[in-house]
N, C-alpha and C. Protein backbone atom coordinates (compact mmCIF):
# COMPACT_ATOMS: atom_id res chain seq x y z
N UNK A 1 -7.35 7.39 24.40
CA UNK A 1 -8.05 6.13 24.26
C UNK A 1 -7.12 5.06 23.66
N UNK A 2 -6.49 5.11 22.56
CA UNK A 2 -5.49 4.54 21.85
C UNK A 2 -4.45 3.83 22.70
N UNK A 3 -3.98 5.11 23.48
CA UNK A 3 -2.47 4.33 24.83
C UNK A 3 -3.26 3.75 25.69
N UNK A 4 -4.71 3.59 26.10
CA UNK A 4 -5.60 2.86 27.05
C UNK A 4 -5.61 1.47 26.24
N UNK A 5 -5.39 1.62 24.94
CA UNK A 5 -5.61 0.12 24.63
C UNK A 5 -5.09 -0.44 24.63
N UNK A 6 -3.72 0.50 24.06
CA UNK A 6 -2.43 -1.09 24.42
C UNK A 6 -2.08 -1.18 25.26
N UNK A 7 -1.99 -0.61 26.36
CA UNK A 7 -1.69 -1.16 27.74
C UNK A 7 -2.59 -2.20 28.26
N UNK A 8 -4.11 -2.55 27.65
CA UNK A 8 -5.03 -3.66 27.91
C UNK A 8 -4.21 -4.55 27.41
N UNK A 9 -4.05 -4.43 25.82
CA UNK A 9 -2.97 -5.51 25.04
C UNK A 9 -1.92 -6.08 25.62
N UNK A 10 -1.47 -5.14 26.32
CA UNK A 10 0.05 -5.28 27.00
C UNK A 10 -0.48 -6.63 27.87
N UNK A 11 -1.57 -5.64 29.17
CA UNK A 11 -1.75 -6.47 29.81
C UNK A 11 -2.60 -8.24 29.70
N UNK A 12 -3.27 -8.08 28.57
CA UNK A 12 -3.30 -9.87 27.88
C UNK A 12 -2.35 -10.36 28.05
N UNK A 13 -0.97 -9.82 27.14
CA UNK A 13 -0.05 -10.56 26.66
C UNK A 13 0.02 -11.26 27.79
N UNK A 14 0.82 -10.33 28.98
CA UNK A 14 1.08 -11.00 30.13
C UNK A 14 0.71 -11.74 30.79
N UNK A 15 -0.71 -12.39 30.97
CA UNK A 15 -1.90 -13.01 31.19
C UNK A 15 -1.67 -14.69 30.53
N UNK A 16 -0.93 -14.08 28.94
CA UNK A 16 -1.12 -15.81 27.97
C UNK A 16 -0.54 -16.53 28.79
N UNK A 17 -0.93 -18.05 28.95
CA UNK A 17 -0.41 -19.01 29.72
C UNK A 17 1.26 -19.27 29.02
N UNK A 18 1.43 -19.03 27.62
CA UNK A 18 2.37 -19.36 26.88
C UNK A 18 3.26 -18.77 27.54
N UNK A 19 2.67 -17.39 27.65
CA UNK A 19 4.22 -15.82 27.84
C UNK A 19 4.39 -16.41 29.15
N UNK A 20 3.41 -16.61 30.30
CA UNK A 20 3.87 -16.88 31.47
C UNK A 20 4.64 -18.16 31.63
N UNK A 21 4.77 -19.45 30.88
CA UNK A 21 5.50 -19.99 30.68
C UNK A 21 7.19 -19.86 30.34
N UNK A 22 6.54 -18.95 29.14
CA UNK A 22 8.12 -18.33 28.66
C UNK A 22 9.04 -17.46 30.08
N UNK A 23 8.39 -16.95 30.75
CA UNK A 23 8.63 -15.86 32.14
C UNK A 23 9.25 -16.92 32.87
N UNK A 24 8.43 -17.75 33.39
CA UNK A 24 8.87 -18.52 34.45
C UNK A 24 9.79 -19.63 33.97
N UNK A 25 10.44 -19.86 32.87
CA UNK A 25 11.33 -21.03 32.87
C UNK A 25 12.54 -20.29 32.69
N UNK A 26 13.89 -21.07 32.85
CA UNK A 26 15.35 -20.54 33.15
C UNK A 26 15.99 -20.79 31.46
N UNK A 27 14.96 -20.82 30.51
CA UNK A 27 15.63 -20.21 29.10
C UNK A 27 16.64 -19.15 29.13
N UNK A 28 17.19 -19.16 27.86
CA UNK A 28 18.25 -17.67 27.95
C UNK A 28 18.04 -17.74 26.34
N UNK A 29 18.40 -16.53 25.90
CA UNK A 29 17.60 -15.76 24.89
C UNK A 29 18.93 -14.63 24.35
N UNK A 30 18.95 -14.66 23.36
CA UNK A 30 20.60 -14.03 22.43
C UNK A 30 19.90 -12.44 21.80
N UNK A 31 18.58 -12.54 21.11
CA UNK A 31 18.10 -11.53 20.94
C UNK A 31 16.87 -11.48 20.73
N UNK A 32 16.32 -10.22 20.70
CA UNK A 32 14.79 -10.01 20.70
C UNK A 32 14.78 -9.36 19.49
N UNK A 33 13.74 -9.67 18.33
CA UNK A 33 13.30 -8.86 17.20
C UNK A 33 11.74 -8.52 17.62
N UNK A 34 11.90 -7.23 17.58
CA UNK A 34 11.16 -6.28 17.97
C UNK A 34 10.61 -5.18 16.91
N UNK A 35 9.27 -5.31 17.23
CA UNK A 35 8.58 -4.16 15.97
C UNK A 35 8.88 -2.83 16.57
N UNK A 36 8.91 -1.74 16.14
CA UNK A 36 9.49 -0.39 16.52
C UNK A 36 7.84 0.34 16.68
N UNK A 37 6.57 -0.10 16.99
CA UNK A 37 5.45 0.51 16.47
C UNK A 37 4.68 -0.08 17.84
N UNK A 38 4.78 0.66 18.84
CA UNK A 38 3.87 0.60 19.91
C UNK A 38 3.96 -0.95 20.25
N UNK A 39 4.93 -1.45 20.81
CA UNK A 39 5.29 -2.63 21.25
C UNK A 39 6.69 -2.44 22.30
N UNK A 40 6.45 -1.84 23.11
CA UNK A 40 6.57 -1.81 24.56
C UNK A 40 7.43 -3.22 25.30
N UNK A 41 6.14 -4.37 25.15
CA UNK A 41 6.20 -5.43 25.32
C UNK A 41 7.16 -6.02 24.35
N UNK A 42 7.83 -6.10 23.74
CA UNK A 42 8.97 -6.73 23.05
C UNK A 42 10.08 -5.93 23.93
N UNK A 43 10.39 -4.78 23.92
CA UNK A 43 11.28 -4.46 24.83
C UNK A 43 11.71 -4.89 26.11
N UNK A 44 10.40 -5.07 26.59
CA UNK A 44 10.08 -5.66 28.12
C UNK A 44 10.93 -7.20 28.23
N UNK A 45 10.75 -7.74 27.40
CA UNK A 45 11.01 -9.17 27.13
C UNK A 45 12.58 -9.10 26.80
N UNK A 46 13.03 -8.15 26.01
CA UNK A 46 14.30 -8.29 25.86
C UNK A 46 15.17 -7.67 27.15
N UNK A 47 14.69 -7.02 27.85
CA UNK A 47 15.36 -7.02 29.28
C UNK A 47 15.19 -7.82 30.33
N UNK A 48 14.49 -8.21 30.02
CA UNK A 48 13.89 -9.63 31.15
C UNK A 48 15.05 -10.69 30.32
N UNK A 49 14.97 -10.70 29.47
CA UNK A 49 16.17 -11.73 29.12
C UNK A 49 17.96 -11.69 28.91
N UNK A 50 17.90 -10.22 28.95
CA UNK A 50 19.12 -9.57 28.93
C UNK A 50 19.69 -9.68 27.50
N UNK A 51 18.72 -9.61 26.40
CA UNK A 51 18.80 -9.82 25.23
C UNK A 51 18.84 -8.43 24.34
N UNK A 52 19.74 -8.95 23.10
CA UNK A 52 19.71 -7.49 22.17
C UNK A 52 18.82 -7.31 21.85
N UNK A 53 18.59 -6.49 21.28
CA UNK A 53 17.31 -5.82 20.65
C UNK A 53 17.78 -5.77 19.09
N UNK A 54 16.89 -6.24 18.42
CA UNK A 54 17.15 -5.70 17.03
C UNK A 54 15.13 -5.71 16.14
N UNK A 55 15.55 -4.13 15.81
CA UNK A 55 13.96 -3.82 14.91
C UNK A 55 13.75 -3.99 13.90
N UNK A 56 12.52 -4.28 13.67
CA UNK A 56 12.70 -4.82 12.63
C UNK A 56 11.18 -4.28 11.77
N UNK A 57 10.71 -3.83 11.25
CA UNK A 57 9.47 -3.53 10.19
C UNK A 57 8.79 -4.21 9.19
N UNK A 58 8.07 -5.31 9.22
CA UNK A 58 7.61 -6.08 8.17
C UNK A 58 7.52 -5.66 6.56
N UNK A 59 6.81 -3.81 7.46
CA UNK A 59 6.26 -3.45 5.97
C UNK A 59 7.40 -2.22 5.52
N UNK A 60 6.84 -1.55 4.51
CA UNK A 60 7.76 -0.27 4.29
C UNK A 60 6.92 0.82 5.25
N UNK A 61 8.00 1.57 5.53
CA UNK A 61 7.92 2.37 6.06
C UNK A 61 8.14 3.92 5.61
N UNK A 62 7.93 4.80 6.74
CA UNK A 62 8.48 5.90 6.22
C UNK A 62 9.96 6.38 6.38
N UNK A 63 10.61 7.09 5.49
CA UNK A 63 11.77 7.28 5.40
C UNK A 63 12.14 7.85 6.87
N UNK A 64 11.39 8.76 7.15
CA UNK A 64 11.63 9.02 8.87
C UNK A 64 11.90 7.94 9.77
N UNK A 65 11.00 7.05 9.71
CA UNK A 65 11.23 6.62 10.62
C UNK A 65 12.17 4.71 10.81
N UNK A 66 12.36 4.87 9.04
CA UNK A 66 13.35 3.70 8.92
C UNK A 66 15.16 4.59 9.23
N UNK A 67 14.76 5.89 9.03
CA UNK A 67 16.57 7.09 9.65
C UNK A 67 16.46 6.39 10.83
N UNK A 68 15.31 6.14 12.19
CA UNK A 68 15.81 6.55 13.36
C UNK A 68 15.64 5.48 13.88
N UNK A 69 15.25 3.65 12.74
CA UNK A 69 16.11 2.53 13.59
C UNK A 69 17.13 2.14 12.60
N UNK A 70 17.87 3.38 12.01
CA UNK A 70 19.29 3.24 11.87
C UNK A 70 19.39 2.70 10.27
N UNK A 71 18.15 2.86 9.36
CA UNK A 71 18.28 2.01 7.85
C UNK A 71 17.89 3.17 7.35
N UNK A 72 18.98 3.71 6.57
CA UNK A 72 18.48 4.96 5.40
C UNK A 72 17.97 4.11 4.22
N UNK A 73 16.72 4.51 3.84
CA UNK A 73 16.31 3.99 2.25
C UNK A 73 17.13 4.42 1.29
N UNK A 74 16.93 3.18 0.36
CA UNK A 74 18.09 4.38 -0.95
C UNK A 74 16.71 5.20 -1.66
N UNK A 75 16.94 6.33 -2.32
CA UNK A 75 15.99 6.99 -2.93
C UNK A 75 15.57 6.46 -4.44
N UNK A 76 15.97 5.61 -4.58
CA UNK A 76 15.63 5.03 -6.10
C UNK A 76 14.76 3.99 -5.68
N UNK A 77 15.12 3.22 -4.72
CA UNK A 77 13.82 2.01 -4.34
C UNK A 77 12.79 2.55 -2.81
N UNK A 78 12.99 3.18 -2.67
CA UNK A 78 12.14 4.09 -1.89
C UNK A 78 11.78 5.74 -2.25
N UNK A 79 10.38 5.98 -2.37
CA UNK A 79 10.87 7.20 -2.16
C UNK A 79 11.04 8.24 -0.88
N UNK A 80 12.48 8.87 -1.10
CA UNK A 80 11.72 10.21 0.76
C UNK A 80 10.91 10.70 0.62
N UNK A 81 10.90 11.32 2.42
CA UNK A 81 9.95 12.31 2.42
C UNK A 81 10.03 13.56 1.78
N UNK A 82 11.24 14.36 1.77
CA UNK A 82 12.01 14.93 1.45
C UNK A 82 11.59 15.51 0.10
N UNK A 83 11.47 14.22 -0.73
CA UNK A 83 11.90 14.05 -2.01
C UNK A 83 10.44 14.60 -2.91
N UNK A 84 9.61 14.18 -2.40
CA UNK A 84 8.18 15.01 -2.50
C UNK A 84 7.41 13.48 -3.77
N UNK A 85 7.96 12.70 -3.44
CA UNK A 85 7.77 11.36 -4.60
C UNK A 85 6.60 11.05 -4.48
C-alpha cells in the first residue's frame, strides 16, 4: 500500500504545472539535492538534467543510514547503533 502511494505522489508531482514547466524549458541545472528517503523523483530530475546528485537529510538520522550516503557520525555528537546509546 505504502509503494502504491508514492508512486500516486510521484505521479502528482509530474502533473504540477510548475514541474512541467521546469521539464519543458532548455534550463541546465549543476546539481540536484536530493532526500535519500523514498524520493525517486529527485533522482529522476537529476538525470533529466544531467545533474549531480548530492543527499542530503534535514533531520538526524540513523547511523546506518547516514554510513551509506557516505557521512559517518562522530560518536560523541551522535549516538550509534552499535553503541547501544
Amino acid at each position: 500500500m505504502f509503494v502504491t502511494q508514492i508512486g500516486e505522489v510521484h505521479e502528482k508531482v509530474l502533473e504540477h504545472p510548475t514541474i512541467n514547466q521546469l521539464l519543458n524549458n532548455s534550463s541546465k541545472y549543476d546539481v540536484a539535492f536530493v532526500s535519500p528517503l523514498f524520493n525517486e523523483m529527485g533522482l529522476f530530475f537529476a538525470h533529466e538534467f544531467d545533474a549531480s546528485v548530492v543527499l542530503y537529510m534535514a533531520t538526524v538520522s540513523s547511523s546506518l543510514l547516514s554510513a551509506s550516503m557516505g557521512h559517518f557520525d562522530h560518536p560523541v555528537i551522535a549516538a550509534q547503533v552499535s553503541t547501544n546509546l
